[in-house]
Protein backbone atom coordinates (compact mmCIF):
# COMPACT_ATOMS: atom_id res chain seq x y z
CA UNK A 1 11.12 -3.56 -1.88
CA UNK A 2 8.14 -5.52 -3.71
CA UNK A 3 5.26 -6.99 -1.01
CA UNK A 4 6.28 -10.47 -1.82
CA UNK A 5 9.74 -9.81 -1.27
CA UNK A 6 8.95 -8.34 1.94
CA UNK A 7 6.88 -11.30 3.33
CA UNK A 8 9.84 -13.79 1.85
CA UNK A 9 12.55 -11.85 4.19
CA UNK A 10 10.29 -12.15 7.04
CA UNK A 11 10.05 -15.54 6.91
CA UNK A 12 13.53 -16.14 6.22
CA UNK A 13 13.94 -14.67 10.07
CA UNK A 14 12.27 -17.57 11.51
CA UNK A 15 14.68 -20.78 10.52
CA UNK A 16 13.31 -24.50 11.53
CA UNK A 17 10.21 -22.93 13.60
CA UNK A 18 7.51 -22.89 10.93
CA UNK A 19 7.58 -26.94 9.21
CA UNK A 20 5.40 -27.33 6.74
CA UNK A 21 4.65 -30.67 7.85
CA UNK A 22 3.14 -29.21 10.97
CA UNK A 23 -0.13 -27.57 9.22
CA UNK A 24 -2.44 -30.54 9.03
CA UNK A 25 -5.92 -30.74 8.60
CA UNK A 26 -7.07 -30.26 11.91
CA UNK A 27 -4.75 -27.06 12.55
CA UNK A 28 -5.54 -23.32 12.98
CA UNK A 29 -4.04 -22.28 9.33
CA UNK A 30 -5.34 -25.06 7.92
CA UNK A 31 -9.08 -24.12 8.53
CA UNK A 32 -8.38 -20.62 8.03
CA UNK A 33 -6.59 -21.61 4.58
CA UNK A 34 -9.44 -24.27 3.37
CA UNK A 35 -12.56 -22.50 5.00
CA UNK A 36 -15.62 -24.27 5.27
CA UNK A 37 -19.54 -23.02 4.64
CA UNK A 38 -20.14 -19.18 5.37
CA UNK A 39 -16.56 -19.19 6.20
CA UNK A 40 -15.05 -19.31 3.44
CA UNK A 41 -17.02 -16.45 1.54
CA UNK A 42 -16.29 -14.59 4.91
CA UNK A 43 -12.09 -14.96 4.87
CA UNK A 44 -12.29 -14.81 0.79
CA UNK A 45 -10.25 -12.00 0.20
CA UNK A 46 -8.11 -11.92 3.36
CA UNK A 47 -4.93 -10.48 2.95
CA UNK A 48 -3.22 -12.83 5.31
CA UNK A 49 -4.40 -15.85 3.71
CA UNK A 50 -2.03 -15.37 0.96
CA UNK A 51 0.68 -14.14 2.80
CA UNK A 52 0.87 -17.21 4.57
CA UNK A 53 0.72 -19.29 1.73
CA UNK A 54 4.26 -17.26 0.74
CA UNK A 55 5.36 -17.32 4.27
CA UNK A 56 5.05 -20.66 4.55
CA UNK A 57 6.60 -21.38 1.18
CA UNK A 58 10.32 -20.90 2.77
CA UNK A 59 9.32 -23.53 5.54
CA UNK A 60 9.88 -27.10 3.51
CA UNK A 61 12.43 -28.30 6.08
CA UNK A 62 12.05 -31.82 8.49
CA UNK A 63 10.72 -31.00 12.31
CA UNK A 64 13.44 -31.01 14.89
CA UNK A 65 11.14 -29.16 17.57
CA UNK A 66 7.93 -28.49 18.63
CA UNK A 67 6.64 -25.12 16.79
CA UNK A 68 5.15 -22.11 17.46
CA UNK A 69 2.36 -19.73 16.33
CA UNK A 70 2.57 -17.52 13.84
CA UNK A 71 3.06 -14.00 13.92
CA UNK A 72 0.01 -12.34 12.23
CA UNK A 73 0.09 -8.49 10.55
CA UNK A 74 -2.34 -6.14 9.12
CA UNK A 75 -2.84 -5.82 5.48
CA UNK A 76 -1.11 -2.22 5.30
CA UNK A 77 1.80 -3.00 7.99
CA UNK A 78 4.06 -3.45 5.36
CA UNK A 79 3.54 -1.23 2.70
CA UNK A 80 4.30 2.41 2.32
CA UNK A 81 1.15 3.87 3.80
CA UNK A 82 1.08 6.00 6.45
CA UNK A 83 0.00 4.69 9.91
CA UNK A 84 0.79 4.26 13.28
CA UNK A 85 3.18 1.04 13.55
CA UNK A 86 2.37 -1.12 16.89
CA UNK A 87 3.91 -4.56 17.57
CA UNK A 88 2.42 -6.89 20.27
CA UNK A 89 5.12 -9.17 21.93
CA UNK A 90 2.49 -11.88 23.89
CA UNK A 91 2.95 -14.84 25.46
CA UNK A 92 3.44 -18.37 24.04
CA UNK A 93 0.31 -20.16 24.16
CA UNK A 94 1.77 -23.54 25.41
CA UNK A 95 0.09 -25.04 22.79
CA UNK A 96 1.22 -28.83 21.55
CA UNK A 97 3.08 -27.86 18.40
CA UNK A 98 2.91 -25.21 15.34
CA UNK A 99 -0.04 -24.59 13.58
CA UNK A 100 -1.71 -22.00 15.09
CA UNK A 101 -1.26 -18.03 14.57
CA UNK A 102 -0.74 -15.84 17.30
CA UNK A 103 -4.07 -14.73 20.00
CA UNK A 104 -5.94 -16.46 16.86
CA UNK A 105 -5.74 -12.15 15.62
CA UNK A 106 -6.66 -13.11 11.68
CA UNK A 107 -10.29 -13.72 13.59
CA UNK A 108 -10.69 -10.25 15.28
CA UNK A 109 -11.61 -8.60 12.28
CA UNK A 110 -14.34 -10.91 11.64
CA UNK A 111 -15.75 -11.96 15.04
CA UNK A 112 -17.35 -10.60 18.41
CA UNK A 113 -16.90 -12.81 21.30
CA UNK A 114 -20.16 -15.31 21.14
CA UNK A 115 -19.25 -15.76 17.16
CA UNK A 116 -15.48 -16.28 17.93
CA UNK A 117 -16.68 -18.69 20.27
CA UNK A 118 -18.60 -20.16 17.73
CA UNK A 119 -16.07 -20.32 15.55
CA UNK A 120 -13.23 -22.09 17.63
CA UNK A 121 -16.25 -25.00 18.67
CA UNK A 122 -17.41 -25.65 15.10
CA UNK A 123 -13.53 -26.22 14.34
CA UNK A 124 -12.50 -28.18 16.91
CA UNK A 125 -9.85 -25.87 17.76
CA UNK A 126 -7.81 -25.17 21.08
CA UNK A 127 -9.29 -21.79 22.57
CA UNK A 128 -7.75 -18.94 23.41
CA UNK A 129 -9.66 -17.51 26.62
CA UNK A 130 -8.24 -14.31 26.43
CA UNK A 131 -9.03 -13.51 22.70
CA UNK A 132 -11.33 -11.16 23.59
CA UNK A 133 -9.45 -9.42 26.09
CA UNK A 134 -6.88 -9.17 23.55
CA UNK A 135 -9.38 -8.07 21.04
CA UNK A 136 -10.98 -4.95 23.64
CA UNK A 137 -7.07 -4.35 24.51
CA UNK A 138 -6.36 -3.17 20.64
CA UNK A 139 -9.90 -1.78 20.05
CA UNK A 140 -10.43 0.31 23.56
CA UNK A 141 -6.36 1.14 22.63
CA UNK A 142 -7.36 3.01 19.61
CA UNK A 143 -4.74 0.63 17.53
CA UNK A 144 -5.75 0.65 13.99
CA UNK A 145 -5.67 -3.84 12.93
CA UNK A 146 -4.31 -2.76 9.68
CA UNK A 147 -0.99 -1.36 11.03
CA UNK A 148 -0.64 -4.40 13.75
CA UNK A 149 2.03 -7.06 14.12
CA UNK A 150 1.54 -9.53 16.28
CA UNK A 151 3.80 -11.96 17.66
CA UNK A 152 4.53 -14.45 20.10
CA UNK A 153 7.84 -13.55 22.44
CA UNK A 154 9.21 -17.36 22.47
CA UNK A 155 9.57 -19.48 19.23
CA UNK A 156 12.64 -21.85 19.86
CA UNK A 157 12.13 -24.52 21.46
CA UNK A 158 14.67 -27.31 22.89
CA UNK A 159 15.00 -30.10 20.30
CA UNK A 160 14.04 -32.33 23.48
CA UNK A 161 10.26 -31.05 23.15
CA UNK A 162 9.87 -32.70 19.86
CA UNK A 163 9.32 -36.18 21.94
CA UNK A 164 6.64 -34.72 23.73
CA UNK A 165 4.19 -33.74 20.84
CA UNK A 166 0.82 -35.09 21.10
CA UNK A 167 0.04 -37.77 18.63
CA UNK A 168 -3.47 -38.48 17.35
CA UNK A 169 -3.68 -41.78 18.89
CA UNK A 170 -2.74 -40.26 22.60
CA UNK A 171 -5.46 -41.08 25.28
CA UNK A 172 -6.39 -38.25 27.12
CA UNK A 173 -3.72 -39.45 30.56
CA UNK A 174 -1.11 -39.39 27.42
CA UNK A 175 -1.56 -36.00 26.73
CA UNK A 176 -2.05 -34.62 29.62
CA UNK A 177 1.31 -36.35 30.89
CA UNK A 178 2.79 -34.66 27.46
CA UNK A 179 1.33 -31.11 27.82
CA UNK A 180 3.11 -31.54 31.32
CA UNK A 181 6.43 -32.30 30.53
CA UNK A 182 6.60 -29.82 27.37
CA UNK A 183 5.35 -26.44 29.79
CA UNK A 184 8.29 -28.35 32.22
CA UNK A 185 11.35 -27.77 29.47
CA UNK A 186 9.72 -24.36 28.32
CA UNK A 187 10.30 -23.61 32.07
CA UNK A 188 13.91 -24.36 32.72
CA UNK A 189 14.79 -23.21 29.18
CA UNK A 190 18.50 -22.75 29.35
CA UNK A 191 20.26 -19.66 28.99
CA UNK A 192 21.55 -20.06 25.12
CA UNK A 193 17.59 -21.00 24.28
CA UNK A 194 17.14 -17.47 26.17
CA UNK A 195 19.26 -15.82 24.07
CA UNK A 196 18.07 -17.39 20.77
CA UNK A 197 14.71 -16.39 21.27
CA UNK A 198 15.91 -13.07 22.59
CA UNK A 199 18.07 -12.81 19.25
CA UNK A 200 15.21 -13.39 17.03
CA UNK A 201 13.07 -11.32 18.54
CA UNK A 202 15.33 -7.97 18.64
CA UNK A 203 15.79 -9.39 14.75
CA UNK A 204 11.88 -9.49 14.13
CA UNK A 205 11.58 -5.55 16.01
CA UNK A 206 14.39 -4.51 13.54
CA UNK A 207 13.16 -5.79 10.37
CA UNK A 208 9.04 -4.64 11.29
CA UNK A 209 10.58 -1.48 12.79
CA UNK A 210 7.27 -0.42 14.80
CA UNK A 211 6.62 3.05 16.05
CA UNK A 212 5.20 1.53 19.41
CA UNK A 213 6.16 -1.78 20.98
CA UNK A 214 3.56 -3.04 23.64
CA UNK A 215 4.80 -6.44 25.70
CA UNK A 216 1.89 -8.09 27.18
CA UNK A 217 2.63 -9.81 29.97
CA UNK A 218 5.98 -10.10 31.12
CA UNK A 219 8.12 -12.51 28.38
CA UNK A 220 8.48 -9.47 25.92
CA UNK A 221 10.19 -7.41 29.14
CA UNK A 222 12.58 -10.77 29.40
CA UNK A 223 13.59 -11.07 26.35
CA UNK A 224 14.30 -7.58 25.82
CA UNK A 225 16.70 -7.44 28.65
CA UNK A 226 14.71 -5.28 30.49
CA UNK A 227 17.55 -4.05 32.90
CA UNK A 228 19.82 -3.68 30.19
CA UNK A 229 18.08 -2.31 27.17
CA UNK A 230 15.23 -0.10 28.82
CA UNK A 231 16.02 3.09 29.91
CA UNK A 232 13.80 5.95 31.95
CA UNK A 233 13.44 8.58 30.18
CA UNK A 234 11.30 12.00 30.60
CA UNK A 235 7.90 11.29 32.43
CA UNK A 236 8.94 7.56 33.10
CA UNK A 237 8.14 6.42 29.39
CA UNK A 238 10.12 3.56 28.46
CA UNK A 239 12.30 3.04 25.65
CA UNK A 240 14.39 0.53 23.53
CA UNK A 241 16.98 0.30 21.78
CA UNK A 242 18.60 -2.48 19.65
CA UNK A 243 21.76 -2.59 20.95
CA UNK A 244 25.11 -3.91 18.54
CA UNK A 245 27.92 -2.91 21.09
CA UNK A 246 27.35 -3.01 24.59
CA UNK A 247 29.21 0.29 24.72
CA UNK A 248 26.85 2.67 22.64
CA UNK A 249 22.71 2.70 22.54
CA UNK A 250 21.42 4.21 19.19
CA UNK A 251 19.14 6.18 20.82
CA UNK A 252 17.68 7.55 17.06
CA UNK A 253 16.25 3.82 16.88
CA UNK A 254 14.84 3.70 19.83
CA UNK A 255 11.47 2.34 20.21
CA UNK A 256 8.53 3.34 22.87
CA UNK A 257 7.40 0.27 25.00
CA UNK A 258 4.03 0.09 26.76
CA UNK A 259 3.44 -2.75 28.88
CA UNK A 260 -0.61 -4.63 29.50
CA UNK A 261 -1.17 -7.41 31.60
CA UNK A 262 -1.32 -10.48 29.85
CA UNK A 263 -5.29 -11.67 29.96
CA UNK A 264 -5.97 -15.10 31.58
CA UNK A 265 -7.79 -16.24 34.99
CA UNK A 266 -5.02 -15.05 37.22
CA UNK A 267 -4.76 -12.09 36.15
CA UNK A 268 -8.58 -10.62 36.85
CA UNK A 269 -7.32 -8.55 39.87
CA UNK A 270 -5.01 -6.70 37.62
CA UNK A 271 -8.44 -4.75 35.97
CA UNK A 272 -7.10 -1.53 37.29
CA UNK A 273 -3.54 -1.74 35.69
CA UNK A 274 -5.55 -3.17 32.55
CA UNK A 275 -7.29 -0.23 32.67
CA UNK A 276 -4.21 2.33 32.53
CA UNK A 277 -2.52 0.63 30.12
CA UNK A 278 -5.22 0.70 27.42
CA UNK A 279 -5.20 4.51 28.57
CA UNK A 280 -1.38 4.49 28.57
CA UNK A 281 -1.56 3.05 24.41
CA UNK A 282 -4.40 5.28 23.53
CA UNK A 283 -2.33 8.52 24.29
CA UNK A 284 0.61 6.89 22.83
CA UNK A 285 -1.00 6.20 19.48
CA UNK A 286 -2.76 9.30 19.80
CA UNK A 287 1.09 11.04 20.38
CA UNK A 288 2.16 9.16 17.31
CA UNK A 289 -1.09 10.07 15.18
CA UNK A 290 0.02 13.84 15.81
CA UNK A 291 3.67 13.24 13.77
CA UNK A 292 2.72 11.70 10.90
């Protein structure tokens, strides 16, 4: 299948998540589209930059929810080359509404921490405080940027969150109130919005077809049906499969899972388990390296 074509299906995948509408001037893609100063000679020949543009071409639909982040690749993910294949499933970022891409990853190629910093300031954009535990996660992990897919685990959202997305002209007590009720629905999600994210997610591991799948944090594990779906196998490694009849588990799909902590304030005690799970991924990818 042609690039384009490939970048067309994947957005197809992701129906009423992605408006249009949603990528103002203030947003995340927008900057990163439309860069500004040394920037834009810096992201000039970004592959992503016209991906998105595609992507986003299958997105002219009217807002019925709150968004999500985009999922962001490597520039060889999705071609024929060969490579070690690792999808990230993080955490939603909470964040007020799409517009944003995914542990802000088009920026690790570019940035260390202080210009990253720099970068999110000059911008006025929302920051991530675990980009660059993200960022040492892939690099101290050996994972190659080029064959990376990130994504966030949840992207539907109740059509109930769409009255609770900030507006421009929201005093601060507004959007506090708003940021409030929105992390309260994504909460007590009900059990179909479980299993529509969950359904879109086993879709987006099919279609991207990883070698390695790492969930980081704990929503990846959820979705996946961890008691179901994940099985021990030979030296405790863990495996999934995409299951189509609860009676059968193609095992010759299955996919190796390694699971990180997912970086923010609380989770500074869990440096030791940090620590064996980039060790964990490194022999993994090194394992993988060793087929091709």
């Amino acid at each position: 299948m042609e690039y384009d074509n490939v970048i067309t299906e994947l957005s197809l995948l992701f129906k009423e998540i992605y408006p249009i509408s949603c990528y103002t001037e203030e947003t995340a893609v927008h900057k990163f589209l439309n860069p500004k100063d040394k920037y834009d000679q810096l992201f000039d020949k970004d592959h992503y930059r016209n991906d998105i543009r595609l992507f986003l071409k299958q997105h002219q639909y009217k807002q019925i929810r709150i968004g999500a982040d985009l999922p962001w690749w490597g520039k060889k993910y999705f071609t024929s080359q060969k490579g070690v294949r690792v999808m990230i499933i993080s955490q939603d970022s909470n964040t007020p509404d799409a517009g944003s891409i995914t542990c802000y990853a088009h920026l690790m190629r570019y940035f260390k921490k202080a210009e990253y910093s720099s970068y999110i300031k000059k911008n006025r954009l929302a920051a991530f405080t675990g980009w660059n535990d993200v960022k040492t996660l892939i690099c101290e992990a050996g994972i190659d940027l080029d064959f990376l897919y990130i994504t966030d685990g949840r992207k539907v959202y109740p059509t109930e969150s769409l009255q609770y997305k900030n507006a421009s002209s929201d005093s601060d007590e507004e959007r506090k109130f708003k940021e409030k009720k929105r992390k309260s629905i994504i909460q007590s999600m009900s059990k179909r919005h479980k299993e529509v994210n969950a359904n879109l997610l086993k879709s987006e591991i099919k279609f991207c077809d990883p070698d390695v799948i790492i969930a980081l944090g704990g929503v990846g594990l959820f979705l996946l049906d961890v008691s179901k779906n994940i099985t021990n196998l030979l030296h405790n490694e863990l495996y999934w499969a995409y299951i189509e009849d609860s009676s059968q588990k193609y095992w010759e799909e299955k996919k190796r899972i390694e699971i990180a902590p997912f970086p923010s304030g609380s989770n500074n005690a869990l440096l030791g388990y940090r620590s064996k799970a980039i060790n964990s991924i490194r022999s993994v990818i090194e394992l993988y390296k060793n087929k091709e």
